[in-house]
Protein backbone atom coordinates (compact mmCIF):
# COMPACT_ATOMS: atom_id res chain seq x y z
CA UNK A 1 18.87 4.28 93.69
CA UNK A 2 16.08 4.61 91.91
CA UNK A 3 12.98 7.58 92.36
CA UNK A 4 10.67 5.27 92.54
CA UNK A 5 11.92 3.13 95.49
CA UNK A 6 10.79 3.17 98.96
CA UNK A 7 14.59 3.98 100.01
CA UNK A 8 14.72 6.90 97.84
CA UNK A 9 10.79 8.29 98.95
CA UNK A 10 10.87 7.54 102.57
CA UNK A 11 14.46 7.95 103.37
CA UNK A 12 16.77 9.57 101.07
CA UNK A 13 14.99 12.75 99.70
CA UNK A 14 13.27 13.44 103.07
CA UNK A 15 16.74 13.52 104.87
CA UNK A 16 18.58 15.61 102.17
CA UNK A 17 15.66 17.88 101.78
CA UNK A 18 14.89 18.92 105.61
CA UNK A 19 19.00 19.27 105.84
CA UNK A 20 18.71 21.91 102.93
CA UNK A 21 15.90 23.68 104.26
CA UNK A 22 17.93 23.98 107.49
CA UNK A 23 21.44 25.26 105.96
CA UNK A 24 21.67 28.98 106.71
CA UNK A 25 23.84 29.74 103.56
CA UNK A 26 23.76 29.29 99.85
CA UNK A 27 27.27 27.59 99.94
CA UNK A 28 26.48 25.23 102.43
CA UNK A 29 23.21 24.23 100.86
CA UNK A 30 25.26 23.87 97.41
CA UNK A 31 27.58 21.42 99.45
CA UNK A 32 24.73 19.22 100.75
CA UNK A 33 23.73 18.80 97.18
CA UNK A 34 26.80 17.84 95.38
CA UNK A 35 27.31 15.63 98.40
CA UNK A 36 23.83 14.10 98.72
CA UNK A 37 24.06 13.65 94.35
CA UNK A 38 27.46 12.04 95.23
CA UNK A 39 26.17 9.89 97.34
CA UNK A 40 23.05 9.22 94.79
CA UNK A 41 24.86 7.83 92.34
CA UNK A 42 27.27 6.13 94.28
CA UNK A 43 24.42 4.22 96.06
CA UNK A 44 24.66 2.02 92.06
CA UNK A 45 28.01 3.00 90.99
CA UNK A 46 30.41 3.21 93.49
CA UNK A 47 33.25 3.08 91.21
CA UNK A 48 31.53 5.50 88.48
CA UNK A 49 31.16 7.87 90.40
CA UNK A 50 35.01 8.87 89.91
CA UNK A 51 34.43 8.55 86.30
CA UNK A 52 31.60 11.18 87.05
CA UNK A 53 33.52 13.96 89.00
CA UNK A 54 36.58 13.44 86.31
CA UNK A 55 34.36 14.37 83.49
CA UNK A 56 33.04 17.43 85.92
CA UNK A 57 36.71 18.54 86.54
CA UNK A 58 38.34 18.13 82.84
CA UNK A 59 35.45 20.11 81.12
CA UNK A 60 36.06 22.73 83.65
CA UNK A 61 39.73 22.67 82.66
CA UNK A 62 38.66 22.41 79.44
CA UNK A 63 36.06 25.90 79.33
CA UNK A 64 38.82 27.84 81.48
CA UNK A 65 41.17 26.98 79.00
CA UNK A 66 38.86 27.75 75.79
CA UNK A 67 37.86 30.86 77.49
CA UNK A 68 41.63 32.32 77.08
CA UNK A 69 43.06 30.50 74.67
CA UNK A 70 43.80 31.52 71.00
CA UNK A 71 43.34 28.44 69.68
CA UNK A 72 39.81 27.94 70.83
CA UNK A 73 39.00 26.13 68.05
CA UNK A 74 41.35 23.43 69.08
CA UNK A 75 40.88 23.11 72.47
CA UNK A 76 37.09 22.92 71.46
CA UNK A 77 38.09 20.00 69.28
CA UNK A 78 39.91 18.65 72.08
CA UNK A 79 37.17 18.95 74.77
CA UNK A 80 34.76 17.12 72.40
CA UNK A 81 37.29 14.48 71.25
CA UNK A 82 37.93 13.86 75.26
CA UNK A 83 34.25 13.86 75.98
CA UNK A 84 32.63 11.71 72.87
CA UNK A 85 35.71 9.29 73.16
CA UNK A 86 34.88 8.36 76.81
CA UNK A 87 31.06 7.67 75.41
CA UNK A 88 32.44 5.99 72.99
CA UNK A 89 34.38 3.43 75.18
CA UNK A 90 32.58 2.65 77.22
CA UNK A 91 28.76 2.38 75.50
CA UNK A 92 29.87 1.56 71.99
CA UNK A 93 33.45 0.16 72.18
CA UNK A 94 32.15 -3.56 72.17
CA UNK A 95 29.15 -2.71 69.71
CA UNK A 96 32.17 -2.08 67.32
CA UNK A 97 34.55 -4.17 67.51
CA UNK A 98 31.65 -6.75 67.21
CA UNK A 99 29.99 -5.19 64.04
CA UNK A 100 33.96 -4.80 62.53
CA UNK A 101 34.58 -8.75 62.99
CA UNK A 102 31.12 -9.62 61.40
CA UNK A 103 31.85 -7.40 58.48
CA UNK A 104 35.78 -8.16 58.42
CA UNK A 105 35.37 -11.72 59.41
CA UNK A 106 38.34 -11.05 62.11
CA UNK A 107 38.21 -12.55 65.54
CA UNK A 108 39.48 -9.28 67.50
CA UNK A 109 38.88 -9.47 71.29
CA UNK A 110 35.60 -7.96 72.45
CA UNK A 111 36.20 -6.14 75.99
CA UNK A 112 33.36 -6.12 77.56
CA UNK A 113 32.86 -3.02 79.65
CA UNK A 114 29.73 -2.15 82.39
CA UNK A 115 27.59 0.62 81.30
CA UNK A 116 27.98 3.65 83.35
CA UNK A 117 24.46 4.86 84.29
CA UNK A 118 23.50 7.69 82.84
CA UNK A 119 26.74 8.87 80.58
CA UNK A 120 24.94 9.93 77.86
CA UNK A 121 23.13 12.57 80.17
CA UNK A 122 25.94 13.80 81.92
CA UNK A 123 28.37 13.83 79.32
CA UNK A 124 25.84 15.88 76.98
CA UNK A 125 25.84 18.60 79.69
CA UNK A 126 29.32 18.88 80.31
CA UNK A 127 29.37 18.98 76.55
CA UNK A 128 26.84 21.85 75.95
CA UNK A 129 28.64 23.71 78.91
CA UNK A 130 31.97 23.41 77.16
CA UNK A 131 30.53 24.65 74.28
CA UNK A 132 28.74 27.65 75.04
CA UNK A 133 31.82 28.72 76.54
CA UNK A 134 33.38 28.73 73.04
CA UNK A 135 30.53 30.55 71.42
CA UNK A 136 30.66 32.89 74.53
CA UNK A 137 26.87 32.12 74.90
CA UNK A 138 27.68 31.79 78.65
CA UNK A 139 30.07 33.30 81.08
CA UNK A 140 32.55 31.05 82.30
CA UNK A 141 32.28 29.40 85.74
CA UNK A 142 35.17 29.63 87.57
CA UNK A 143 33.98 27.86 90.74
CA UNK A 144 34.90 24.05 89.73
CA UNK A 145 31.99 23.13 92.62
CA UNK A 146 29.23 24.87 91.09
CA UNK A 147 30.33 22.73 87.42
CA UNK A 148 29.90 20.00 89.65
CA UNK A 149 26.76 20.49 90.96
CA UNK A 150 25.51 21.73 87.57
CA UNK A 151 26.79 18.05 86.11
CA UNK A 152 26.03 15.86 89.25
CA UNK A 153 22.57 17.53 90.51
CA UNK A 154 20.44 14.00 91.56
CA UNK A 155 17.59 14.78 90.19
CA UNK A 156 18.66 15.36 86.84
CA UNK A 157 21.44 12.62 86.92
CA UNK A 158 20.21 9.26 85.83
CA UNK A 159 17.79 9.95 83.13
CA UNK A 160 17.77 13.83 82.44
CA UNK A 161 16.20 16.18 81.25
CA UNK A 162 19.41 17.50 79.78
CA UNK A 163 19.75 20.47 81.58
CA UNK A 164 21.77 23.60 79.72
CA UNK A 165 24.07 25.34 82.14
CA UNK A 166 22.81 29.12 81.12
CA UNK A 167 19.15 27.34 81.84
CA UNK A 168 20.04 27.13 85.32
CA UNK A 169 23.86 29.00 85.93
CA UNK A 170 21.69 31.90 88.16
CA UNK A 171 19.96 29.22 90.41
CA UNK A 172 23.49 27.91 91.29
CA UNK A 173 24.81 31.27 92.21
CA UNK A 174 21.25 32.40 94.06
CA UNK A 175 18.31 30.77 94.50
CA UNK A 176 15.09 30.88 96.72
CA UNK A 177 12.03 29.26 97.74
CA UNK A 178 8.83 29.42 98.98
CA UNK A 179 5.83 27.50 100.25
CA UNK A 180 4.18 27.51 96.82
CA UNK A 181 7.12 26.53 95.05
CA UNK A 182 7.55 23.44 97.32
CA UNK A 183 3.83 22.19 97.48
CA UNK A 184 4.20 22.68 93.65
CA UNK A 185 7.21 20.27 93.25
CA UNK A 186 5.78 17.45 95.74
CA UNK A 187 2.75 17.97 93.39
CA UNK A 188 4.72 17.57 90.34
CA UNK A 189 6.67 14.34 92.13
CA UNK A 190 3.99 12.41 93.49
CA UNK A 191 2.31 13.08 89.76
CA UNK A 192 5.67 11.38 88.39
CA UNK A 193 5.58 8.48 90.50
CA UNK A 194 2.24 7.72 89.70
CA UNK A 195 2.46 7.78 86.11
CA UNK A 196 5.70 5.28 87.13
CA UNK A 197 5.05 2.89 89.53
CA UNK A 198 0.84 2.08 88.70
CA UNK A 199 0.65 2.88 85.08
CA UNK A 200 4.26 2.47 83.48
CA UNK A 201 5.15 -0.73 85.81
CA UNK A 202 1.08 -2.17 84.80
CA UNK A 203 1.83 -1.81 81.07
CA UNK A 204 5.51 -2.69 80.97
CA UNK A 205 5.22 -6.16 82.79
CA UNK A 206 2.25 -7.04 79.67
CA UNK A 207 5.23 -5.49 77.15
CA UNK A 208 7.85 -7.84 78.47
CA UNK A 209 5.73 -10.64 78.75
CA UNK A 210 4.85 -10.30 74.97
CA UNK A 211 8.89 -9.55 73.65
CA UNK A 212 9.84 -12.45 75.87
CA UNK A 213 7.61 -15.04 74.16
CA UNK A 214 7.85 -17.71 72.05
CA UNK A 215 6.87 -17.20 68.58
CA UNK A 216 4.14 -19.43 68.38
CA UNK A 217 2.16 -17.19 71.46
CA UNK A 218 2.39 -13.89 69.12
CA UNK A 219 -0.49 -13.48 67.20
CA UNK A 220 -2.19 -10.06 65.49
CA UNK A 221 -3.49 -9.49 69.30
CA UNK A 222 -0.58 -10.25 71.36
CA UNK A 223 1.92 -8.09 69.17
CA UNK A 224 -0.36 -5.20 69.27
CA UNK A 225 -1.06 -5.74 73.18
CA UNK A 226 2.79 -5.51 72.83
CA UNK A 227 2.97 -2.75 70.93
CA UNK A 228 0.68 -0.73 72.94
CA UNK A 229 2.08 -1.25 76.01
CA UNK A 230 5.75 -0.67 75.36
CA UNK A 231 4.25 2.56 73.51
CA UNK A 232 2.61 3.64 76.92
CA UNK A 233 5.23 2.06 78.89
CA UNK A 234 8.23 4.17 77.39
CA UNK A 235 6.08 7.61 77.75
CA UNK A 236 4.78 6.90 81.30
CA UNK A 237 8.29 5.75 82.62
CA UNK A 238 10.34 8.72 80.92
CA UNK A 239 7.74 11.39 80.94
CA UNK A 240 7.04 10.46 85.10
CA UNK A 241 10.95 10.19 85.86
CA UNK A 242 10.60 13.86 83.96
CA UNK A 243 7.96 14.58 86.18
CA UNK A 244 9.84 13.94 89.25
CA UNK A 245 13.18 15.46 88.31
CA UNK A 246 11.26 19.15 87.34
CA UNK A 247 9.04 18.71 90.34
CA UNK A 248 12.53 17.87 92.81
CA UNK A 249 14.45 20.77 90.89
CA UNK A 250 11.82 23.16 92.09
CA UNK A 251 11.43 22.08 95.86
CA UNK A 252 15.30 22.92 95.76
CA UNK A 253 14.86 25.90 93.83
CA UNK A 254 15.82 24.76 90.09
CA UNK A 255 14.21 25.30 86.97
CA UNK A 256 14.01 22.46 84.92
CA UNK A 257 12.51 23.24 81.19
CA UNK A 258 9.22 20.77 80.35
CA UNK A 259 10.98 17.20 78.60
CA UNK A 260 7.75 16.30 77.31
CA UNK A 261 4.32 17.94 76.20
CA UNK A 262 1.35 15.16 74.99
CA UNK A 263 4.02 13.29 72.19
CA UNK A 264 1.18 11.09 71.60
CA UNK A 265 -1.28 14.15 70.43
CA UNK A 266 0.66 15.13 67.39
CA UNK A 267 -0.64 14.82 64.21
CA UNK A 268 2.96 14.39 62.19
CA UNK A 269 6.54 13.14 63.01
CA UNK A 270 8.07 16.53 63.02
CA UNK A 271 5.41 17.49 65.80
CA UNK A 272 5.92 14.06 67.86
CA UNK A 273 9.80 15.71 68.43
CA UNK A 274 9.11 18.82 69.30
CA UNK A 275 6.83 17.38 71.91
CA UNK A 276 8.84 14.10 73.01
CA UNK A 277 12.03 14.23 74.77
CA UNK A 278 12.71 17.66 74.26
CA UNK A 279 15.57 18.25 75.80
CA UNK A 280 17.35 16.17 73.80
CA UNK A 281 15.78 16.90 70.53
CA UNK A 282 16.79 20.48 71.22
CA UNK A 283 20.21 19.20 72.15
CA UNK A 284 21.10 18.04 68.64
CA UNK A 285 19.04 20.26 67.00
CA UNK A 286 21.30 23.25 68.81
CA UNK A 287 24.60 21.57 69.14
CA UNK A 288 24.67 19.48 65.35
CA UNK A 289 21.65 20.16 63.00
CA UNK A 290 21.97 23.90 63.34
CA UNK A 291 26.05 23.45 62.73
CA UNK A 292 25.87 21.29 59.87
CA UNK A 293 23.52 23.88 58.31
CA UNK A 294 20.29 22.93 59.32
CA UNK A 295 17.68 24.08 56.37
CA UNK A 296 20.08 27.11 55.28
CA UNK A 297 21.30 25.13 52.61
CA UNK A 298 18.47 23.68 50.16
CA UNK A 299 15.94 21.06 50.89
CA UNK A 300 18.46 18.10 49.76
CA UNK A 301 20.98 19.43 52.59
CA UNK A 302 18.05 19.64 54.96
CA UNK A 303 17.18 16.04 54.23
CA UNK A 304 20.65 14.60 54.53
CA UNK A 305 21.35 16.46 57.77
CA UNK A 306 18.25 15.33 59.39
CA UNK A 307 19.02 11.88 58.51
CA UNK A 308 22.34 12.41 60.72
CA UNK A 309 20.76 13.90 63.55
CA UNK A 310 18.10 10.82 63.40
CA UNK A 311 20.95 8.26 63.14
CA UNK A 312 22.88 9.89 65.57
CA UNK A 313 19.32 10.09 67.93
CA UNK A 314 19.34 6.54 67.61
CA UNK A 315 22.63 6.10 68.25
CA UNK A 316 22.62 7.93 71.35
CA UNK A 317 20.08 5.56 72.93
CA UNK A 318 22.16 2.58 73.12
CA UNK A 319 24.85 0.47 71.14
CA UNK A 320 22.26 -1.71 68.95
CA UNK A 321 21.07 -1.67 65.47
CA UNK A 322 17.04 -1.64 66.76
CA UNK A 323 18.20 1.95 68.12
CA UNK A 324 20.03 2.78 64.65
CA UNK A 325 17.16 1.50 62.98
CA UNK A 326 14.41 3.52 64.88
CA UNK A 327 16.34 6.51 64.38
CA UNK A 328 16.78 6.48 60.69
CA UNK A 329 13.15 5.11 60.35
CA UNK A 330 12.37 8.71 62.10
CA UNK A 331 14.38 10.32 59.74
CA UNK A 332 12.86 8.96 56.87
CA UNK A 333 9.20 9.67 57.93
CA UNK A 334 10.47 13.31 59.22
CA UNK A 335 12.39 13.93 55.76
CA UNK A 336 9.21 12.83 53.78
CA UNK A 337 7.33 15.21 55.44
CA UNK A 338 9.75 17.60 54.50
CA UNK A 339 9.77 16.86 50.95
CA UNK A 340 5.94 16.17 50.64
CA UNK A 341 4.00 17.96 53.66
CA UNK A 342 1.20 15.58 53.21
CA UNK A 343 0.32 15.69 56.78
CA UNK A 344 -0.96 19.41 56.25
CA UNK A 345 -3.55 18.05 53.66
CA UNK A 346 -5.02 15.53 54.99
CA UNK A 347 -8.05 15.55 57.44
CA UNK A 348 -6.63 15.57 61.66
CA UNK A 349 -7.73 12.63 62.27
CA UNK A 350 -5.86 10.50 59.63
CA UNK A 351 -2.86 12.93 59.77
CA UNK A 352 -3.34 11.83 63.86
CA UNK A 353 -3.62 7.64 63.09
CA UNK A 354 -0.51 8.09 60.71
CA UNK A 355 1.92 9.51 62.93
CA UNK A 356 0.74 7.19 65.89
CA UNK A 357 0.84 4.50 63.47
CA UNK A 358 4.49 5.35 62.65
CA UNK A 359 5.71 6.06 66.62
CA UNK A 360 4.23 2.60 67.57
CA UNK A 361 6.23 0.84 64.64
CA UNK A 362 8.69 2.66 65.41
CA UNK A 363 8.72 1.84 69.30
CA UNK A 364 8.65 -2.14 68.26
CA UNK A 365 11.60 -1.53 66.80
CA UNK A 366 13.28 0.48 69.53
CA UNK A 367 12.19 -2.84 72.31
CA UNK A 368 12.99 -5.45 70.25
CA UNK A 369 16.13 -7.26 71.32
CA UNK A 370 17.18 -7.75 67.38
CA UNK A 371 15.89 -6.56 64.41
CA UNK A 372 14.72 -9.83 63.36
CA UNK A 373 12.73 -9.98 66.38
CA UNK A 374 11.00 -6.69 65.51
CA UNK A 375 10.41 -7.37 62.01
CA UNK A 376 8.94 -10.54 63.12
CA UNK A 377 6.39 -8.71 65.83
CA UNK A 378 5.24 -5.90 63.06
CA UNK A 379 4.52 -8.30 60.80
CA UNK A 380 2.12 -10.16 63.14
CA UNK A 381 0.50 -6.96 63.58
CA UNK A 382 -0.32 -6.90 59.87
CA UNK A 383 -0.80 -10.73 59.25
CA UNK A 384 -1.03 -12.83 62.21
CA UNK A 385 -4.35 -14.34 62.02
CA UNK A 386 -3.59 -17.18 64.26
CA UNK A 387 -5.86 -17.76 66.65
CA UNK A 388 -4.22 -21.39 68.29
CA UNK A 389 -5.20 -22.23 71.97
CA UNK A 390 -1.61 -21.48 72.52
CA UNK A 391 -1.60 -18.53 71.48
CA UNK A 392 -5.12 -16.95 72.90
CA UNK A 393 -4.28 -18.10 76.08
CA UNK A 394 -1.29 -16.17 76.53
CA UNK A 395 -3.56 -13.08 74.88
CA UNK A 396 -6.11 -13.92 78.02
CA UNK A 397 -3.22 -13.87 80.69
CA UNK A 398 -2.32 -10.23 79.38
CA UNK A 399 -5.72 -8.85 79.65
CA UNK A 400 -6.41 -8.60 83.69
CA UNK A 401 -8.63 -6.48 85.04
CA UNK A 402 -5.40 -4.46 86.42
CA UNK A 403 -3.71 -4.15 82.87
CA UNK A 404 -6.69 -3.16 80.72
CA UNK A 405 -7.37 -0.14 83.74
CA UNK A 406 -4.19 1.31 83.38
CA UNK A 407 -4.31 1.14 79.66
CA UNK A 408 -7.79 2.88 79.73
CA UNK A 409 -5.95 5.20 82.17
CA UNK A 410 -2.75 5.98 80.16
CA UNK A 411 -4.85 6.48 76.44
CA UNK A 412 -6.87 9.47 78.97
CA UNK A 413 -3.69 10.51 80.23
CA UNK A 414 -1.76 10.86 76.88
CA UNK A 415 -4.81 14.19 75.86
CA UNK A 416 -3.84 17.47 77.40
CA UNK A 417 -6.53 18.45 79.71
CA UNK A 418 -5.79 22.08 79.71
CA UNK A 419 -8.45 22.65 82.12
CA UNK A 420 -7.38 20.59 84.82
CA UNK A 421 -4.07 21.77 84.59
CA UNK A 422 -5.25 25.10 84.58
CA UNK A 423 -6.71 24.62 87.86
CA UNK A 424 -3.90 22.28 89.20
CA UNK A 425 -1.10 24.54 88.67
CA UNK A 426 -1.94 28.33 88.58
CA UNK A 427 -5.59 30.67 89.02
CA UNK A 428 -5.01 33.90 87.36
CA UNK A 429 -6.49 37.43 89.08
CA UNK A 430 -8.36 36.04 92.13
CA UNK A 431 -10.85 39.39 92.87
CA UNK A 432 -13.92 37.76 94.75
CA UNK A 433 -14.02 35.86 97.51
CA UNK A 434 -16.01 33.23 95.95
CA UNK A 435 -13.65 32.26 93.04
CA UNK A 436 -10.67 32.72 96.11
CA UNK A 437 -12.62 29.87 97.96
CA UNK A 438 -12.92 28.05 94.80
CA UNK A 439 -9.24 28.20 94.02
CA UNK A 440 -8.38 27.45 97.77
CA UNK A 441 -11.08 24.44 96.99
CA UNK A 442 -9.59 23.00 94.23
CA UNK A 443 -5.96 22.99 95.92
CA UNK A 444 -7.29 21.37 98.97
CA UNK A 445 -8.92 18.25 96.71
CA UNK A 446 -5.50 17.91 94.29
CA UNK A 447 -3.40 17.54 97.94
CA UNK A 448 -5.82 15.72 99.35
CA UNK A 449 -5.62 13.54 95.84
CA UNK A 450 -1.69 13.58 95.80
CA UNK A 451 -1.44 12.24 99.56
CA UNK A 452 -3.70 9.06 98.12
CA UNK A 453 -2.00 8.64 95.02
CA UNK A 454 1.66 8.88 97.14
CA UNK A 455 0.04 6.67 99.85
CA UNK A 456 -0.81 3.53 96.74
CA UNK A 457 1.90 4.40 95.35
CA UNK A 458 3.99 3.19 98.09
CA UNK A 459 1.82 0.36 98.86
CA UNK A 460 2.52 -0.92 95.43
CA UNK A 461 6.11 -0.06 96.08
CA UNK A 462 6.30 -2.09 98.41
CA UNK A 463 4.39 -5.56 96.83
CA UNK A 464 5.95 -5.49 93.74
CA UNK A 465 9.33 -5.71 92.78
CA UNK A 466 9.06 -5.13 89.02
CA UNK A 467 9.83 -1.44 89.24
CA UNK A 468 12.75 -1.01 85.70
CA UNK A 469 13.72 2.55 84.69
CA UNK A 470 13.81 2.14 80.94
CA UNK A 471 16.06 5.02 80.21
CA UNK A 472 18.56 3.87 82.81
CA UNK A 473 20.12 2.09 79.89
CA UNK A 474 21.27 4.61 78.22
């Protein structure tokens, strides 16, 4: 089940959320959520699911154990080993064997195993919980439900944000909310699903159509329609499924830190990750950069361990060199700019066209189903000056009147329009009653805003069944 799906906005959420608002006790309420994230997940993995609740239940063995143990250190190395060897099995098992037999020339047998969805996520919390145990950053949880909750929580589940267990470990114990909080969060949703299902879904099907198509059809045009659109498609689909999970935590009285903040307004690659995909970036730069030595240890230590938080970033994504690729081609820019901060002496706007310049190369990479496939697409956005019938006719079936609004809508949306946000979300020291009727005002048109966007929203739902989560893969 899927956010963006009529079962999930007209059924699912409304059910599980009136049942919460009616349970009289924090236990009970607790109960209905593991249950109703049980069920969640269950709805596309009914087997998984087990997989799920095991990794729950051996990393709370696991921090019980490290919390008393002498040999924390080993049981550490054992909870990690556990944890990164189930990853490994079942998203990168096949990957190797295939890669060892290319290289060795062997014919070993390559077992094929289905992708549990979201692993990555879920086994990066458990991790993080497991580990701030050890470094006694946390108090240990001894109720095994609320480690399930914290691990299993639906909205969080599929496609993050990774969510820290001391980020949250209070709200699991005690937790309330209020009107505000909950017009807030169906704010924040409805926001999410927009950026989904009319930009993301617009852009994605022009993205596919150009990675799906034959050579001859890709000129300098079509491979930067391509380009473009995957580059909005990717922020619009992660960044709204990030909209959706933060504005769900808080209608059930969760905290969910921001995953994203305008990626596509930085002006240098070390900006573009502290602003994209934070919670993950953060992730690895708390639980391996920082441990390998981070920048303690000379600028040619710096550079090295980068490059093996970048590989590893890539690596993370999915079991494909593209990924590998796109993460060490990060590394290299973000390294260089370590070396030589060139970006600081430069004017904005050409620090601003390089490091776009770099993300959307980068992002080829990242789609493309080989590498050969995304070398061949950045070249043709260098040097394909083809202009055959064939070719600008499948540029002309791209450009509808649909596609090229969206686009025009996504470029606006990518700025941070602190202003509207200002008034969306918050109106500081209200003391006359004319800037109280403005406030009340400016609420009443965002609602009345949100209850058309919700309202096409599920109209498109409901005539289109192109509707992909991108990070569902990994």
């Amino acid at each position: 089940m899927v956010f963006s799906s009529l079962e999930f906005v007209c059924v699912f959420f409304p059910a599980v959320f009136i049942l919460y608002c009616l349970m009289p006790k924090m236990y009970l309420k607790n109960a209905l959520l593991i249950l109703a994230s049980l069920l969640f997940y269950a709805y596309g993995e009914p087997i998984y699911v087990l997989l799920m609740i095991a990794s729950a239940f051996f990393n709370y063995i696991f921090a019980r154990i490290i919390a008393n143990a002498k040999q924390k250190k080993l049981w550490l190395f054992t909870a990690i080993t556990v944890n990164l060897g189930v990853l490994f099995f079942f998203k990168y098992m096949a990957f190797f064997v295939e890669t060892w037999n290319y290289i060795s020339g062997q014919d070993i047998e390559v077992i094929n195993v289905k992708l549990p969805i979201g692993i990555s996520f879920f086994t990066f919390q458990a991790l993080s919980y497991v580990v701030d145990v050890y470094y006694e950053k946390i108090l240990l949880q001894k109720s095994f439900w609320k480690v399930l909750l914290y691990i299993s929580f639906f909205p969080q589940l599929i496609a993050g944000p990774i969510v820290k267990y001391r980020d949250i470990s209070d709200a699991l114990t005690d937790r309330k909310i209020d009107i505000e909080q909950i017009f807030y969060g169906i704010r924040r949703f409805i926001c999410g699903l927009g950026k989904k299902v009319l930009i993301s879904n617009a852009v994605g099907q022009a993205a596919d159509a150009v990675f799906n198509a034959d050579r001859m059809e890709i000129n300098i045009l079509a491979a930067w329609i391509g380009a473009i659109s995957y580059m909005l498609q990717i922020y619009y689909d992660f960044s709204g499924y990030s909209d959706m999970a933060i504005g769900l935590g808080k209608m059930f009285g969760f905290e969910f830190q921001e995953n994203f903040k305008y990626p596509y307004g930085a002006t240098s690659i070390k900006e573009f990750w502290h602003r994209w995909h934070i919670s993950l970036s953060t992730w690895f730069k708390e639980y391996l950069y920082i441990p390998l030595g981070g920048n303690r240890k000379g600028k040619f230590r710096t550079g090295i361990n980068k490059f093996i938080v970048f590989f590893c970033t890539g690596l993370w994504h999915g079991s494909n060199w593209t990924f590998i690729l796109w993460g060490l081609f990060h590394g290299f820019f973000s390294t260089l700019e370590e070396y030589i901060p060139f970006t600081k002496k430069i004017p904005k706007p050409v620090a601003y066209i390089y490091t776009m310049l770099v993300v959307c190369i980068g992002f080829v990479i990242f789609r493309a189903d080989t590498l050969i496939q995304g070398i061949y697409i950045i070249s043709q956005m260098f040097l394909g000056f083809s202009f055959s019938d064939q070719s600008m006719s499948f540029v002309i079936n791209q450009l509808t009147p649909w596609f090229v609004t969206m686009v025009l809508t996504g470029i606006i949306g990518m700025a941070p329009i602190k202003l509207v946000t200002n008034l969306l979300w918050k109106v500081d020291n209200c003391k006359t009653e004319f800037v109280i009727w403005k406030h009340k005002a400016v609420h009443a048109f965002f609602s009345t805003a949100s209850i058309i966007l919700l309202a096409w929203c599920i109209i498109r739902l409901s005539g289109n069944t192109y509707n992909p989560f991108i990070y569902f893969r990994f």
